[in-house]
C-alpha atoms as a PDB file:
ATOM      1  CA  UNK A   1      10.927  16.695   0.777  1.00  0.00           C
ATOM      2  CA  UNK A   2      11.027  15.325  -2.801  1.00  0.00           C
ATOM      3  CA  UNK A   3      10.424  17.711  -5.519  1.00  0.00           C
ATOM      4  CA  UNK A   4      12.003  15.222  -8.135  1.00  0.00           C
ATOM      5  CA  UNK A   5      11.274  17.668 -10.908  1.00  0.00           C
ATOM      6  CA  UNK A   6      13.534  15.823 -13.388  1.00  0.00           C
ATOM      7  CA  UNK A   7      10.265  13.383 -13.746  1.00  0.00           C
ATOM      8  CA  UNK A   8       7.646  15.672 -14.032  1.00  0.00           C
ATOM      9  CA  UNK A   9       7.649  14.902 -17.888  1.00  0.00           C
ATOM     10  CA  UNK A  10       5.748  11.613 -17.370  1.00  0.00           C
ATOM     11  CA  UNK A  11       8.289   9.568 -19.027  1.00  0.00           C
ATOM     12  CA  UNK A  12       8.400   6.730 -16.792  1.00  0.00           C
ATOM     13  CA  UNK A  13       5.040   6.934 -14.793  1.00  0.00           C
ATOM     14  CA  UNK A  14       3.668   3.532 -13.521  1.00  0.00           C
ATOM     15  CA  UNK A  15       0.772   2.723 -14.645  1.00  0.00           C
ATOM     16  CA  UNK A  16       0.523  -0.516 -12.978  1.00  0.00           C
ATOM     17  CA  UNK A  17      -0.442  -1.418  -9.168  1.00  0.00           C
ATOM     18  CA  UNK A  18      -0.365  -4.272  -6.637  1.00  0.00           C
ATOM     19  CA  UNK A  19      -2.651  -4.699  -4.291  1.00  0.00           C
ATOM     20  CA  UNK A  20      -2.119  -7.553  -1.261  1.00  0.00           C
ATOM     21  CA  UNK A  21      -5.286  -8.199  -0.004  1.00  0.00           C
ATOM     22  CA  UNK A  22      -5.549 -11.706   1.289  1.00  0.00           C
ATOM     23  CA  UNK A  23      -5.738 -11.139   5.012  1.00  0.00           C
ATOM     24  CA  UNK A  24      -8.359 -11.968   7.308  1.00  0.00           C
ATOM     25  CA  UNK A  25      -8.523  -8.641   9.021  1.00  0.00           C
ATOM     26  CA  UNK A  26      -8.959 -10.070  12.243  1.00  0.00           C
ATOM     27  CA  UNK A  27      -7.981  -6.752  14.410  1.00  0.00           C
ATOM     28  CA  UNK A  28     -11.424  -5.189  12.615  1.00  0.00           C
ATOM     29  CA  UNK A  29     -13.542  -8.544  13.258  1.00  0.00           C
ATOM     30  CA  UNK A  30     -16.671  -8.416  13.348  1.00  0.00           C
ATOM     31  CA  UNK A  31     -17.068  -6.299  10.223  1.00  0.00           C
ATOM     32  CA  UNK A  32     -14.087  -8.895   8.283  1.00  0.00           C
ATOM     33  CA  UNK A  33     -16.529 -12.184   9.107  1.00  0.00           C
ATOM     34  CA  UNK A  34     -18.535 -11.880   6.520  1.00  0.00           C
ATOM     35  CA  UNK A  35     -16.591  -9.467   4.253  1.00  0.00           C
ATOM     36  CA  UNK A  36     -12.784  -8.725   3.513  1.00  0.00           C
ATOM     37  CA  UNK A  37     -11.202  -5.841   5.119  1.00  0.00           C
ATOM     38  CA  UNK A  38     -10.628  -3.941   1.956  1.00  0.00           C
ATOM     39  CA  UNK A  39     -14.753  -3.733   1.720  1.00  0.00           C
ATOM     40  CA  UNK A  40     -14.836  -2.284   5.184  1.00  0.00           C
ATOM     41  CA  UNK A  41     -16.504   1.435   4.703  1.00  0.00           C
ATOM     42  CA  UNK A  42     -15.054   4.846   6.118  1.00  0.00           C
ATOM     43  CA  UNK A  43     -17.578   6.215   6.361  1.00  0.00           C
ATOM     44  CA  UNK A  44     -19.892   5.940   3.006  1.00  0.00           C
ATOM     45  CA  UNK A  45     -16.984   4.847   0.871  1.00  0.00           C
ATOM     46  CA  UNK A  46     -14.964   1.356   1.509  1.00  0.00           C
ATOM     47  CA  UNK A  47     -11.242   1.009   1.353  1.00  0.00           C
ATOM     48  CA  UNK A  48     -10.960  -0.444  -1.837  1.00  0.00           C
ATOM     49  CA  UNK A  49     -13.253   2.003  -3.415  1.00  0.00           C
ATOM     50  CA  UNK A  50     -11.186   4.883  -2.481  1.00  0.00           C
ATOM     51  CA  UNK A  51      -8.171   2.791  -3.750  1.00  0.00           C
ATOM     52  CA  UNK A  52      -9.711   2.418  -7.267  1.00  0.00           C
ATOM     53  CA  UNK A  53     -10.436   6.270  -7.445  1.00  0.00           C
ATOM     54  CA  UNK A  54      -6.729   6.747  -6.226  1.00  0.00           C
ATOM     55  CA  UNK A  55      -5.451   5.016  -9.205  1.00  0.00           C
ATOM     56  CA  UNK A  56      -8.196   6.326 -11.682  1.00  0.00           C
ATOM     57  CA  UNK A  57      -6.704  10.008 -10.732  1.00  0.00           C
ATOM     58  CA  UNK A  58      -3.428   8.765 -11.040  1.00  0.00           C
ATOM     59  CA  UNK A  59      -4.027   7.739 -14.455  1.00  0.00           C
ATOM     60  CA  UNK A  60      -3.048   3.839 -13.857  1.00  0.00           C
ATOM     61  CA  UNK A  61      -3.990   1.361 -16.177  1.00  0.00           C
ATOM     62  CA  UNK A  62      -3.694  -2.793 -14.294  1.00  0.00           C
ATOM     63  CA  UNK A  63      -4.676  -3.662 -10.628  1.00  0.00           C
ATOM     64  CA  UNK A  64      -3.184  -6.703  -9.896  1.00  0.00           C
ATOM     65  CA  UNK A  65      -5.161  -7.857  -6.797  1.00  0.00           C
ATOM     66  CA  UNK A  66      -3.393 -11.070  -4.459  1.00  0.00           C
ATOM     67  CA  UNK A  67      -6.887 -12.453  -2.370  1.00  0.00           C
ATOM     68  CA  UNK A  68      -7.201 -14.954  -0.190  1.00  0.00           C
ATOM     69  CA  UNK A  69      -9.692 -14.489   2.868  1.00  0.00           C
ATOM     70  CA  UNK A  70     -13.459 -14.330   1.086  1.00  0.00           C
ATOM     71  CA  UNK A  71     -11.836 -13.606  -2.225  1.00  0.00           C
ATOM     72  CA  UNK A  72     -14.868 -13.907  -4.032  1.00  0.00           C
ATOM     73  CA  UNK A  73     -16.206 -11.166  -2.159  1.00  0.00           C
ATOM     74  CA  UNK A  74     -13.669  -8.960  -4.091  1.00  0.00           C
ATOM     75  CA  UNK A  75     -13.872 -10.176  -7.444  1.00  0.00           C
ATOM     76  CA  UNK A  76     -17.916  -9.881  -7.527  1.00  0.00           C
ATOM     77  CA  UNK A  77     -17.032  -5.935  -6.176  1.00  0.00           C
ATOM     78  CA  UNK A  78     -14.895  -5.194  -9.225  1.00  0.00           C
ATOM     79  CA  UNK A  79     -14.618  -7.658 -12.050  1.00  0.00           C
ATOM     80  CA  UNK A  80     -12.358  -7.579 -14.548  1.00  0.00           C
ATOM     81  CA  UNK A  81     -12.632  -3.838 -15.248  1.00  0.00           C
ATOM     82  CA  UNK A  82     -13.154  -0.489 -13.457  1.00  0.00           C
ATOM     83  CA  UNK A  83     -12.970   2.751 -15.644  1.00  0.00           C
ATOM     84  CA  UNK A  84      -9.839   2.364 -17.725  1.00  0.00           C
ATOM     85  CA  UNK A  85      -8.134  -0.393 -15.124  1.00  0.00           C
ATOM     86  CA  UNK A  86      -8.325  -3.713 -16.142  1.00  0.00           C
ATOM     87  CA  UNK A  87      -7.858  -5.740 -12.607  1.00  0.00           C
ATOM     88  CA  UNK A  88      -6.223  -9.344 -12.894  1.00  0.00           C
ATOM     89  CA  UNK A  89      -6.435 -11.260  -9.590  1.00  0.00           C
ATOM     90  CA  UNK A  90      -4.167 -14.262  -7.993  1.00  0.00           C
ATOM     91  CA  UNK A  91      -5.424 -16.438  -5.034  1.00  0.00           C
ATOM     92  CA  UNK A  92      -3.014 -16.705  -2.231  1.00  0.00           C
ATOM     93  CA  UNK A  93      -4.354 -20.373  -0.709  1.00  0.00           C
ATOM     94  CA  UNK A  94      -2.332 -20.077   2.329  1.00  0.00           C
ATOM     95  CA  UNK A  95      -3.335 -16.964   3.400  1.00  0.00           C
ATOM     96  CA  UNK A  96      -4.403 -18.261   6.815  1.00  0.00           C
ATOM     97  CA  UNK A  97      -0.861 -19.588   7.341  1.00  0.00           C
ATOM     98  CA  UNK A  98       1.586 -17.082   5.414  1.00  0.00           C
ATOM     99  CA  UNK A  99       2.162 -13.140   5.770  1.00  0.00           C
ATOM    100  CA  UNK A 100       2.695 -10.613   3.076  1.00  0.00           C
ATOM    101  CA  UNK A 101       5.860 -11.842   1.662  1.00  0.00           C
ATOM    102  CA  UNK A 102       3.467 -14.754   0.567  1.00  0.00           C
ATOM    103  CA  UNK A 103       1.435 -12.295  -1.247  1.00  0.00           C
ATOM    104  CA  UNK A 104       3.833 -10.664  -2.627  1.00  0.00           C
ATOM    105  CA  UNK A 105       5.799 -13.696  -4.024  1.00  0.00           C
ATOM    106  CA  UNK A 106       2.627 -14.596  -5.788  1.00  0.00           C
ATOM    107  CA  UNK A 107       2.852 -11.844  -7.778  1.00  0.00           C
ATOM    108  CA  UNK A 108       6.149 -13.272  -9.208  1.00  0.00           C
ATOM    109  CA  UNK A 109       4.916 -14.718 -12.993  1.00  0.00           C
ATOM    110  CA  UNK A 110       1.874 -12.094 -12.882  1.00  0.00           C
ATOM    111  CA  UNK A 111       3.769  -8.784 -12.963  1.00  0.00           C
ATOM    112  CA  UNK A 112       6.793  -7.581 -15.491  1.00  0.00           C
ATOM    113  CA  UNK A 113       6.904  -4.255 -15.240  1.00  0.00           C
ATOM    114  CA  UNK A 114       7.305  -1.457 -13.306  1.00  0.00           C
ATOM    115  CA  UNK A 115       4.502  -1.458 -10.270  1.00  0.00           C
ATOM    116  CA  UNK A 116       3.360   0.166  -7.152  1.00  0.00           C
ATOM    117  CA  UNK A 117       2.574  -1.717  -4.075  1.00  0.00           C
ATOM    118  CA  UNK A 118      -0.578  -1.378  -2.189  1.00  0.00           C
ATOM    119  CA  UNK A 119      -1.828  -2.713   1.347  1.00  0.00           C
ATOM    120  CA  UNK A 120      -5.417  -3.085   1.788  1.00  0.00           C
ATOM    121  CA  UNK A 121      -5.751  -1.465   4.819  1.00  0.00           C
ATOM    122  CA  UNK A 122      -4.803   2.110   3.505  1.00  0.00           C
ATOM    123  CA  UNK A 123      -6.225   5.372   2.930  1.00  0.00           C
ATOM    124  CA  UNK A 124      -5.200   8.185   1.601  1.00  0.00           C
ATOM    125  CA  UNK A 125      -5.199  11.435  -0.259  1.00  0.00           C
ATOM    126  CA  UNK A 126      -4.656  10.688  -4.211  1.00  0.00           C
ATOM    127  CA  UNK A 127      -2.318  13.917  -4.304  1.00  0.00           C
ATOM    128  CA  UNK A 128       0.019  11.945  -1.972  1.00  0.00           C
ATOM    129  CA  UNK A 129       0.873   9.963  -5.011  1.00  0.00           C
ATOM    130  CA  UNK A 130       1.774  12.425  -7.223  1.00  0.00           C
ATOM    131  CA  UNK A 131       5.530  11.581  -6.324  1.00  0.00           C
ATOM    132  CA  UNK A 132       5.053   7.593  -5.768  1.00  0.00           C
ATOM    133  CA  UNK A 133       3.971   6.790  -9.500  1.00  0.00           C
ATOM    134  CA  UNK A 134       7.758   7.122 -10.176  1.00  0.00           C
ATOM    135  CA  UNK A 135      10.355   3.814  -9.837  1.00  0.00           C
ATOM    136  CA  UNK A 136      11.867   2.700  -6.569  1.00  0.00           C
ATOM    137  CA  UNK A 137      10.442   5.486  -3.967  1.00  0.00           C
ATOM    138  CA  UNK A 138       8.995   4.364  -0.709  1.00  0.00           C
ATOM    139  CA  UNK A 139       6.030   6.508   1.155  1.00  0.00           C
ATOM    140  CA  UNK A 140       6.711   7.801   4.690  1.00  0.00           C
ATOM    141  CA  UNK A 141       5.516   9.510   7.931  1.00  0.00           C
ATOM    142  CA  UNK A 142       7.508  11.392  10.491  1.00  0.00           C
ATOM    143  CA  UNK A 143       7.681   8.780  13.783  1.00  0.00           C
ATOM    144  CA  UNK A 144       4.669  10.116  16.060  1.00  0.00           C
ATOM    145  CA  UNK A 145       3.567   8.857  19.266  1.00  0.00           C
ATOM    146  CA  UNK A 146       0.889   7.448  18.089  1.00  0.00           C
ATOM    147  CA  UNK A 147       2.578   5.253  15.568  1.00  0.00           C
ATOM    148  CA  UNK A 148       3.665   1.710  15.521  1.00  0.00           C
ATOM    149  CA  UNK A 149       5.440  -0.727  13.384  1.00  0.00           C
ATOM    150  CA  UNK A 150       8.936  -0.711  11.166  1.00  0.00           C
ATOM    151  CA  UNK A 151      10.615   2.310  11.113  1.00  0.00           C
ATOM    152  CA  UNK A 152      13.546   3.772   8.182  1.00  0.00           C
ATOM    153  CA  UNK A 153      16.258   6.123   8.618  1.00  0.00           C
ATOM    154  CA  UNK A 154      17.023   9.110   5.665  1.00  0.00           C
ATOM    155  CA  UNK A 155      19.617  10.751   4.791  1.00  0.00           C
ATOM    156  CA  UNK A 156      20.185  14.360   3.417  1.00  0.00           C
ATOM    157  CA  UNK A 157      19.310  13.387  -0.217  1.00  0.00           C
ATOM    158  CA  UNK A 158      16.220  11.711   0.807  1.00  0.00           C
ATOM    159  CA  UNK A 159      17.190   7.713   0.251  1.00  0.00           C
ATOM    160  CA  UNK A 160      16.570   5.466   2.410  1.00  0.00           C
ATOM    161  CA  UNK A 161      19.417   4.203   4.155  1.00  0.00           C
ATOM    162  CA  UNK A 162      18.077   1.007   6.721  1.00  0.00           C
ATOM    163  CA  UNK A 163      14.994  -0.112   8.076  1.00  0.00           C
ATOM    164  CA  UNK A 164      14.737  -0.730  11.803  1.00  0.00           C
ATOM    165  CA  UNK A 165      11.813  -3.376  12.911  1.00  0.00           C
ATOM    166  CA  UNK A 166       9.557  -2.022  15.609  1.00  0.00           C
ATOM    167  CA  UNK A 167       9.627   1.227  17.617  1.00  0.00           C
ATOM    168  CA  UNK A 168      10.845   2.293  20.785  1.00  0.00           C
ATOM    169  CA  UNK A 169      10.415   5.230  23.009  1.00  0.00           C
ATOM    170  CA  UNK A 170      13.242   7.541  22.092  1.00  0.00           C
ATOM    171  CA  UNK A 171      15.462   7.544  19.003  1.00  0.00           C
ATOM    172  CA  UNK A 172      19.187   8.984  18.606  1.00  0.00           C
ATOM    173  CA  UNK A 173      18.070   9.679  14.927  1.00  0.00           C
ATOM    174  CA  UNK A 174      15.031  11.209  13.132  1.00  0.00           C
ATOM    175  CA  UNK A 175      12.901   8.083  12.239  1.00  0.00           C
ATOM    176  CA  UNK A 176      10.215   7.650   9.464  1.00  0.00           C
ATOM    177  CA  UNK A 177       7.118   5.531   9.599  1.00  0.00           C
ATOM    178  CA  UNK A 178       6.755   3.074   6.486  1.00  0.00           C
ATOM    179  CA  UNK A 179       3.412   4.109   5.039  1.00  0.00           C
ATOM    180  CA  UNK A 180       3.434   0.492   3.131  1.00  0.00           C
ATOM    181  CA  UNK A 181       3.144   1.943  -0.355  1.00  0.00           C
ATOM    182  CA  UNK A 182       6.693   1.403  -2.604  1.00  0.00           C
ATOM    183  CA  UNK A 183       7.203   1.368  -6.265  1.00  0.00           C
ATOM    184  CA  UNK A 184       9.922  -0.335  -8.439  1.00  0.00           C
ATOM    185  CA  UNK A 185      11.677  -0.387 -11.232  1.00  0.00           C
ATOM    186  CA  UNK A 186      11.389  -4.123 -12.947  1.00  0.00           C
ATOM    187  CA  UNK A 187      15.545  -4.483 -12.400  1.00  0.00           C
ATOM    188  CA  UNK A 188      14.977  -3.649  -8.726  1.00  0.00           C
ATOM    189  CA  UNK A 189      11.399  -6.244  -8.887  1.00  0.00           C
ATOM    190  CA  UNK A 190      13.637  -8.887 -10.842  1.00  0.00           C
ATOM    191  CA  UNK A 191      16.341  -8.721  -7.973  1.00  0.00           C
ATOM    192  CA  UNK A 192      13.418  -8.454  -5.244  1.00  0.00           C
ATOM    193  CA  UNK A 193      11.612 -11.496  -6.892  1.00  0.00           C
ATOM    194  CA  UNK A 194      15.328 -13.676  -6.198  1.00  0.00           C
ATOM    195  CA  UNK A 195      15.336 -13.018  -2.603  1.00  0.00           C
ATOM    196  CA  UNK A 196      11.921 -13.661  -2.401  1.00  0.00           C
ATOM    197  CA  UNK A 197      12.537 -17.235  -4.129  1.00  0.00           C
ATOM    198  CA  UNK A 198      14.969 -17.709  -1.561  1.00  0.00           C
ATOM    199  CA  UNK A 199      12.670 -16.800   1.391  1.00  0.00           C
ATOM    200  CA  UNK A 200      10.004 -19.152   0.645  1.00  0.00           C
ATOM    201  CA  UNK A 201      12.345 -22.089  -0.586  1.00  0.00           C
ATOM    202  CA  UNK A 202      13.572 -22.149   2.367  1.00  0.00           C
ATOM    203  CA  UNK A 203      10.271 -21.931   4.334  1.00  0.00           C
ATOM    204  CA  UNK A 204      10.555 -18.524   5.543  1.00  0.00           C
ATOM    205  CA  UNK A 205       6.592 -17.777   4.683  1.00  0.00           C
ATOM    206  CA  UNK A 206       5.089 -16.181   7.553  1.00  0.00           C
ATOM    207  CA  UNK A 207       7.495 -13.174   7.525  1.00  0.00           C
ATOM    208  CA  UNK A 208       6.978  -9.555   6.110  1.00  0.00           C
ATOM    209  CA  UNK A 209       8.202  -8.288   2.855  1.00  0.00           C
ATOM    210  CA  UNK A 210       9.989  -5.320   4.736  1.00  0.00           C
ATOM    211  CA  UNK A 211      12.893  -8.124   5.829  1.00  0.00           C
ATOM    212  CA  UNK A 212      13.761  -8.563   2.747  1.00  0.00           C
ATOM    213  CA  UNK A 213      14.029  -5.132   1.955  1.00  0.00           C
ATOM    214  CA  UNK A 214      15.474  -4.390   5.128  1.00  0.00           C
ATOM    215  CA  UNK A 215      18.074  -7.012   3.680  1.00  0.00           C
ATOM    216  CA  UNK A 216      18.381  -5.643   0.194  1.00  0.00           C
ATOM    217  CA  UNK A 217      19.090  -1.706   1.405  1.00  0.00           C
ATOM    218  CA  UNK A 218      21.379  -3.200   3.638  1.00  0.00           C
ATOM    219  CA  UNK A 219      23.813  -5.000   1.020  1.00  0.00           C
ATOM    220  CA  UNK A 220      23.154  -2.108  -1.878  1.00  0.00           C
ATOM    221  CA  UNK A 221      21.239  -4.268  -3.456  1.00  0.00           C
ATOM    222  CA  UNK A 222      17.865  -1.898  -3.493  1.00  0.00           C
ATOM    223  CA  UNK A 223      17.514   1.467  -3.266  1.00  0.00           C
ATOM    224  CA  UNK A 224      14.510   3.129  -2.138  1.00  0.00           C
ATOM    225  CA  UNK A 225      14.038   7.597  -2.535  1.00  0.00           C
ATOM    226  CA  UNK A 226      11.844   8.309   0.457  1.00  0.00           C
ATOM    227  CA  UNK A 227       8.181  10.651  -0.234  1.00  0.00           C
ATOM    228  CA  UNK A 228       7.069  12.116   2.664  1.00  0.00           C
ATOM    229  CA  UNK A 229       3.227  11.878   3.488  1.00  0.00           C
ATOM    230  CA  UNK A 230       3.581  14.115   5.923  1.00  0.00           C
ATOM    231  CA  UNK A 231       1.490  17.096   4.579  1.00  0.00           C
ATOM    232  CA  UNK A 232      -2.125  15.358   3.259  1.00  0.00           C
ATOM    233  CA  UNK A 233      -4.385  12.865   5.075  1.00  0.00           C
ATOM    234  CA  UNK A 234      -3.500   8.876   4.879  1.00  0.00           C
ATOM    235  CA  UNK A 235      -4.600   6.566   7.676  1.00  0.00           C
ATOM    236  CA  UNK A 236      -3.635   2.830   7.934  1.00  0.00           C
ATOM    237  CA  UNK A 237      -6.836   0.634   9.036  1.00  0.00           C
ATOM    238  CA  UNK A 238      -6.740  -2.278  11.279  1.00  0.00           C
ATOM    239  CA  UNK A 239      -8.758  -2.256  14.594  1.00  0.00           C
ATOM    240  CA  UNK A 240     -11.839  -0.218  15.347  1.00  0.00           C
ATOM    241  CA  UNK A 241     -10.342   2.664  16.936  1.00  0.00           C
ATOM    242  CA  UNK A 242      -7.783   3.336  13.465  1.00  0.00           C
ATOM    243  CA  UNK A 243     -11.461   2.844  11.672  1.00  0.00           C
ATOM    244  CA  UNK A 244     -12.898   5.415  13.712  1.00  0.00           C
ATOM    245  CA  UNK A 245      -9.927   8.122  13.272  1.00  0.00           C
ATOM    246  CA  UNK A 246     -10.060   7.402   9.466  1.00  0.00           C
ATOM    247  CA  UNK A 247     -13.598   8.169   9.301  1.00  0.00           C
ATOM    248  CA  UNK A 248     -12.519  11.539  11.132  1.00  0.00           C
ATOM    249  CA  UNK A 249     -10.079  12.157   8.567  1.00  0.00           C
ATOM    250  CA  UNK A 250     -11.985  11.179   5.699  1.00  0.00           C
ATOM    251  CA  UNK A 251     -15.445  12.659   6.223  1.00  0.00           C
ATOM    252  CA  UNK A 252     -18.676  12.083   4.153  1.00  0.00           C
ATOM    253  CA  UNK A 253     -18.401  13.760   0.989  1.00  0.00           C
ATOM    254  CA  UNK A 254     -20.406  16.749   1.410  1.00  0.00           C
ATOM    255  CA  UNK A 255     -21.665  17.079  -2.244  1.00  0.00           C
ATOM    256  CA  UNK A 256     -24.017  14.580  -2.002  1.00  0.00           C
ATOM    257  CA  UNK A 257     -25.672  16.192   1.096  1.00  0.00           C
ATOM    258  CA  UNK A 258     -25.451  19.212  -0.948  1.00  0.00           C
ATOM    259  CA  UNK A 259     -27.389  17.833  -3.459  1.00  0.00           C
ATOM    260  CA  UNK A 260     -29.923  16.701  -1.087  1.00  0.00           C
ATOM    261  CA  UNK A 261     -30.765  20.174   0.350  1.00  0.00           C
ATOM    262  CA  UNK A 262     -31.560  21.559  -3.253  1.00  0.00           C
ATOM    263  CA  UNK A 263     -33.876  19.114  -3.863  1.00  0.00           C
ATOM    264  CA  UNK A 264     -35.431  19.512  -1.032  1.00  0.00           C
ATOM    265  CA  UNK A 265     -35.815  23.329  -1.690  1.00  0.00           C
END
């Protein structure tokens, strides 16, 4: 699924991400009381670590970071530089009262370019972006049993054609699960960023970013090609029991216990 070998020149690879992480994490509480849920380890390494070596692989340049819940937690944990990222941040102050469209409208005056979205609750293989650092692509799953939340339909040319909020037991059609990771073009983030406007103007805070582009794919007015995560390891965090199939997923790195053993000898 996805080859898109016309951009394998480089040309127009993002270098720039978002990352929403102004949640309270409450599904993973205790370990989000004292700490944000991006700082929650699998195993040795915490979300946002594994994030930040993502993007270093990837070869991005600005993390844009929206906090809200124990923010300062975050910014002592990176600063204002990592590698060759410089990281910007933006506090969300109604975090306890909005959802992500919130977040993601706060990122209206920060951002003017080209970007890829991040949750804080993922993680992932960095190969899996190899095809997402590209404009206007969206990350998905084939529907399993196991999985919850919005759902998309695809056509034959691999575009998303409509999102479908929640999941049921049986589908006519072959559904995708939205692995929350999109990128965009700034014409489609300029005509995102209008909606948005329009959304919170109007009070409509404590939705999720996907209605709008449930909207948007809906009246032509966004188009999203769809990248299939279907063939590395990605796992979305938010209770204990996702934690503990992460960890399962993502075991210890075994160089370190390597590395152990020959001193040892």
């Amino acid at each position: 699924m996805n080859s898109h070998s016309d951009n394998s020149s480089g040309n127009n690879r993002i270098t720039t991400a978002l990352l929403l992480a102004a949640g309270t994490g409450s599904r993973l509480f205790p370990l989000t009381q004292n700490s944000p849920k991006c700082l929650t380890l699998v195993n040795d390494k915490s979300i946002l670590d594994r994030l930040i070596s993502n993007l270093k692989s990837q070869g991005f340049k600005r993390l844009v970071i929206v906090t809200g819940h124990l923010k300062d937690c975050i910014m002592d944990y990176l600063g204002e530089k990592s590698g060759d990222i410089s990281i910007e941040y933006i506090h969300s102050p109604l975090y306890k009262t909005t959802n992500n469209i919130y977040s993601l409208w706060m990122a209206r005056n920060l951002i003017n370019e080209p970007f890829v979205l991040f949750e804080s609750d993922l993680v992932l293989n960095s190969t899996l972006l190899d095809e997402m650092v590209y404009p206007d692509r969206m990350a998905v799953a084939l529907m399993q049993p196991w999985l919850n939340g919005t759902t998309v339909t695809v056509n034959k040319a691999n575009r998303v054609t409509q999102f479908q909020e929640g999941t049921t037991e049986a589908y006519t059609d072959i559904r995708y699960k939205t692995v929350n990771i999109y990128s965009f073009s700034l014409l489609s983030w300029q005509a995102i960023v209008k909606r948005l406007n329009q959304y919170i103007t109007e009070g409509s805070v404590n939705c999720y970013y996907e209605t709008v582009f449930a909207e948007m794919i809906d009246n032509n007015s966004l188009t999203f090609d769809s990248v299939s995560f279907d063939h590395k390891p990605w796992y979305e965090i938010d209770t204990m029991k996702d934690l503990n199939a992460a960890e399962l997923l993502f075991p210890k790195e075994l160089k370190k216990v390597a590395m152990h053993a020959n001193a040892m000898a």
